[in-house]
Protein backbone atom coordinates (compact mmCIF):
# COMPACT_ATOMS: atom_id res chain seq x y z
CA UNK A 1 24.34 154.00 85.39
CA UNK A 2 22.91 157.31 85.73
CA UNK A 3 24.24 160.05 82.63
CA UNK A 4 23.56 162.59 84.09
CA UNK A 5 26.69 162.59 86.41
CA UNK A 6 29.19 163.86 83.55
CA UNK A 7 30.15 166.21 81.19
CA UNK A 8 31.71 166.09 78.10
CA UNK A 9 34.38 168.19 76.82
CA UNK A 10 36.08 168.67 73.55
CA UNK A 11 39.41 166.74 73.24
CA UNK A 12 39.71 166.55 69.62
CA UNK A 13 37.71 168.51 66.79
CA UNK A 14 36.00 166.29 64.34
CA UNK A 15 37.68 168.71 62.10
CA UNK A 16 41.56 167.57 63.13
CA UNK A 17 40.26 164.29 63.24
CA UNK A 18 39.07 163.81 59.41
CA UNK A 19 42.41 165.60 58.24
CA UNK A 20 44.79 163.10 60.80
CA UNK A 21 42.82 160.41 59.14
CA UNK A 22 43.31 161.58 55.86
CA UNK A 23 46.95 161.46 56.21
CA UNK A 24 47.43 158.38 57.55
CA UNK A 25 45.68 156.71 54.88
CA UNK A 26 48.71 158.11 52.48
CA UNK A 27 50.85 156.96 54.68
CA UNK A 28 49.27 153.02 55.00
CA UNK A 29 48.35 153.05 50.97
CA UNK A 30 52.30 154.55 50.68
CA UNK A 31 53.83 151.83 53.26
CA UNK A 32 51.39 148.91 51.13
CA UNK A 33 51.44 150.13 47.96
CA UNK A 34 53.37 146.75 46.73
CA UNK A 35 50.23 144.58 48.10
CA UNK A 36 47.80 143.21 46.01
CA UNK A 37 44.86 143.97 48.69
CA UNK A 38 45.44 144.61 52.16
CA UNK A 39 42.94 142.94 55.27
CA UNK A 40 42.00 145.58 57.35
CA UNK A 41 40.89 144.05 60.64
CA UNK A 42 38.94 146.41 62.80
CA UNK A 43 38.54 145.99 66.60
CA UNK A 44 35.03 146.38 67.30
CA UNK A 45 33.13 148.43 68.43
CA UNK A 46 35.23 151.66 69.47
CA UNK A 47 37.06 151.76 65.90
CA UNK A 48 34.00 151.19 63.61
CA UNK A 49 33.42 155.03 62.79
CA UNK A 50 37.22 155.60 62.56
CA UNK A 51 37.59 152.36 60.36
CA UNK A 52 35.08 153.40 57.66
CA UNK A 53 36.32 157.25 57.27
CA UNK A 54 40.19 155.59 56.92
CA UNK A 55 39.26 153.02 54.27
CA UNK A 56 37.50 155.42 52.20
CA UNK A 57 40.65 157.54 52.35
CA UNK A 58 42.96 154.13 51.14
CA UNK A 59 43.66 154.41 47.96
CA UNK A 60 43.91 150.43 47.28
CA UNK A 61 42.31 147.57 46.94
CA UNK A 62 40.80 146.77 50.85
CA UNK A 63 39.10 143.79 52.34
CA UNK A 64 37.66 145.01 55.89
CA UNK A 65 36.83 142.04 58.90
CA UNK A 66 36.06 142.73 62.78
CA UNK A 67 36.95 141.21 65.77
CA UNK A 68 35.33 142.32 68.45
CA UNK A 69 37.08 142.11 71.68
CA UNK A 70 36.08 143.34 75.21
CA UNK A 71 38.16 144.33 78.10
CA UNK A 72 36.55 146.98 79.24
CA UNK A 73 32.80 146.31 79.44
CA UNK A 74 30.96 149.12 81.19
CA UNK A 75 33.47 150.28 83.43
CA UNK A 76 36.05 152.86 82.81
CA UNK A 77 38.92 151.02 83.88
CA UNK A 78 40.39 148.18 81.68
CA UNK A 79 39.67 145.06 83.27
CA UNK A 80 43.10 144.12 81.49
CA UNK A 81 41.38 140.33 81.00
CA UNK A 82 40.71 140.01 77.31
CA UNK A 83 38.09 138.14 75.77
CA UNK A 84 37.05 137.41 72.01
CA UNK A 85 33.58 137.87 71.50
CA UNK A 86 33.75 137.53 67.95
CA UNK A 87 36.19 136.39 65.63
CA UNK A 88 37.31 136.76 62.14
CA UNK A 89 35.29 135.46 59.08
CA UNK A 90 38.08 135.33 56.62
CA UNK A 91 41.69 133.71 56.86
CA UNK A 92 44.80 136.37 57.29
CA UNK A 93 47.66 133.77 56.62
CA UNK A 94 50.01 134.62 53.95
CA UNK A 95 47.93 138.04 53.87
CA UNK A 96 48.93 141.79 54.52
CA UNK A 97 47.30 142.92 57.15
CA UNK A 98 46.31 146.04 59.07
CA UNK A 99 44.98 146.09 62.24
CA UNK A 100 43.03 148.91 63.63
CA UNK A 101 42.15 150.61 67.05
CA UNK A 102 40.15 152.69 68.31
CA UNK A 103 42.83 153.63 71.27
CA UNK A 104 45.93 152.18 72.77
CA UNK A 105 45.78 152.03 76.92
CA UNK A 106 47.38 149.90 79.05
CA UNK A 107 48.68 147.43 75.52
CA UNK A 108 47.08 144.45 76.98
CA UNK A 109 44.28 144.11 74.67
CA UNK A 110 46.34 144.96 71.94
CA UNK A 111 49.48 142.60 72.59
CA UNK A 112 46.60 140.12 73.01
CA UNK A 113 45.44 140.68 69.59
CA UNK A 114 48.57 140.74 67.91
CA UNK A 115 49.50 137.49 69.05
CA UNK A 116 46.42 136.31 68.08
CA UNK A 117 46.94 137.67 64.71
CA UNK A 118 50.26 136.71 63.98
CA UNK A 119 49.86 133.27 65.09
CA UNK A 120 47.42 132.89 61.89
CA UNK A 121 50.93 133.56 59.98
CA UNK A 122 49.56 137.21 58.07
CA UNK A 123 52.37 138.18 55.45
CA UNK A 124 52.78 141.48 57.00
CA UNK A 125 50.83 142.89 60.09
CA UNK A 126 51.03 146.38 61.11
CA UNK A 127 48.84 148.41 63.60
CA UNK A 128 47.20 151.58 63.20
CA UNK A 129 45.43 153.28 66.39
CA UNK A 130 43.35 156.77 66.01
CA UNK A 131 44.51 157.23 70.11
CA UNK A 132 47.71 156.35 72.24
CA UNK A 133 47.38 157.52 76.08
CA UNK A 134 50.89 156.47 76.44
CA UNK A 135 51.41 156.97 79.82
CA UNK A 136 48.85 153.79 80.74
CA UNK A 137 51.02 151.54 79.13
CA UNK A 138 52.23 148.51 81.25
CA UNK A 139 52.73 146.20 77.90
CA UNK A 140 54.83 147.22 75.31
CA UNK A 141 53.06 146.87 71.89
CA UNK A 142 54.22 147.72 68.24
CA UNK A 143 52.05 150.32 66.68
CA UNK A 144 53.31 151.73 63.42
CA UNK A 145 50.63 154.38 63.06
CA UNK A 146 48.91 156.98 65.99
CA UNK A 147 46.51 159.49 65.09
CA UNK A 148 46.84 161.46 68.19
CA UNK A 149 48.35 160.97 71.74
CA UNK A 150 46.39 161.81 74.25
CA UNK A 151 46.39 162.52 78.40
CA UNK A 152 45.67 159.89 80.78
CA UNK A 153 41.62 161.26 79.97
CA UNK A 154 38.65 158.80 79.54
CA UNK A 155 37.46 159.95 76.30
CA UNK A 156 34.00 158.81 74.16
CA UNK A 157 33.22 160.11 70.94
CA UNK A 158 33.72 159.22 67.10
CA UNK A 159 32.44 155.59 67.82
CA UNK A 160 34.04 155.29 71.99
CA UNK A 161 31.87 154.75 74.14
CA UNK A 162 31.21 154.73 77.90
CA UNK A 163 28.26 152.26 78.94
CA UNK A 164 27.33 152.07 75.63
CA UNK A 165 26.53 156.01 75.10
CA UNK A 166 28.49 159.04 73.18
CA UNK A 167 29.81 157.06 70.02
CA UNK A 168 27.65 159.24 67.62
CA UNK A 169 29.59 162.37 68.92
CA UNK A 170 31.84 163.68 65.87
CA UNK A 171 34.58 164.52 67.90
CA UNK A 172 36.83 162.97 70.82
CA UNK A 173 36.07 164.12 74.30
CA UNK A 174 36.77 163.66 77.68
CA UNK A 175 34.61 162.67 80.13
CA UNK A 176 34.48 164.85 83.02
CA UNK A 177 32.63 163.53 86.12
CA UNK A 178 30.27 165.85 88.39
């Protein structure tokens, strides 16, 4: 893949991103603040960035684990077949349990998950995603907590990728191709 075929512009400021996530944390450590530790499963590896900056904001006792999932692999279409490439360590049953996202497209991936998840019998399991493009959706999916809805834009930055490049950006932007 050659990079030198897009640009990238600024969707998001890294700025707006670190407050969003600051308030959602008060809202997940508000919403769990009965549980005696809450999972927080992260969906590798577009949420990794946006995982670390919200637990540090939780203001609770955290356990983090990863599953890493792919459905999109190089391309920037969802291939919409979902595959586990690496499950969880720990066990979730009987657990509260938050499950985070980098971004919410078509809902495959994440119904896909969430049965996963809840089939493992987690005391309570909600979903937080830092992006919702909405207007991909063709599976309806249960996410408690967005950070921001966005456009029907491919987007990389703040840990998303495309062909394995722009995580490290600090900000969300869309690709734009030449």
């Amino acid at each position: 893949m050659d990079h030198s075929d897009y640009v990238i512009e600024e969707l998001i400021s890294a700025k707006s991103i670190a407050a969003r996530v600051e308030s959602l944390a008060k809202e997940i450590t508000a919403h769990f603040c009965d549980s005696e530790k809450l999972t927080v499963v992260g969906l590798l590896r577009g949420s990794f960035i946006f995982i670390a900056d919200l637990v540090r904001e939780l203001e609770m006792p955290v356990e983090v684990d990863f599953l890493e999932v792919s459905s999109y692999g190089d391309a920037m279409e969802s291939s919409r077949e979902v595959r586990i490439l690496k499950d969880l360590r720990g066990r979730i049953n009987g657990r509260d349990v938050l499950l985070v996202e980098d971004i919410v497209d078509t809902g495959h991936t994440m119904a896909h998950v969430q049965r996963l998840l809840r089939s493992r019998q987690p005391e309570r399991l909600e979903v937080c995603a830092l992006l919702d493009k909405p207007s991909r959706r063709e599976v309806s999916v249960d996410v408690r907590w967005i950070g921001f809805e966005i456009p029907d834009e491919f987007v990389v930055g703040y840990g998303i990728d495309y062909g394995q490049r722009n995580r490290n950006l600090p900000y969300i932007g869309k690709v734009k191709m030449l």
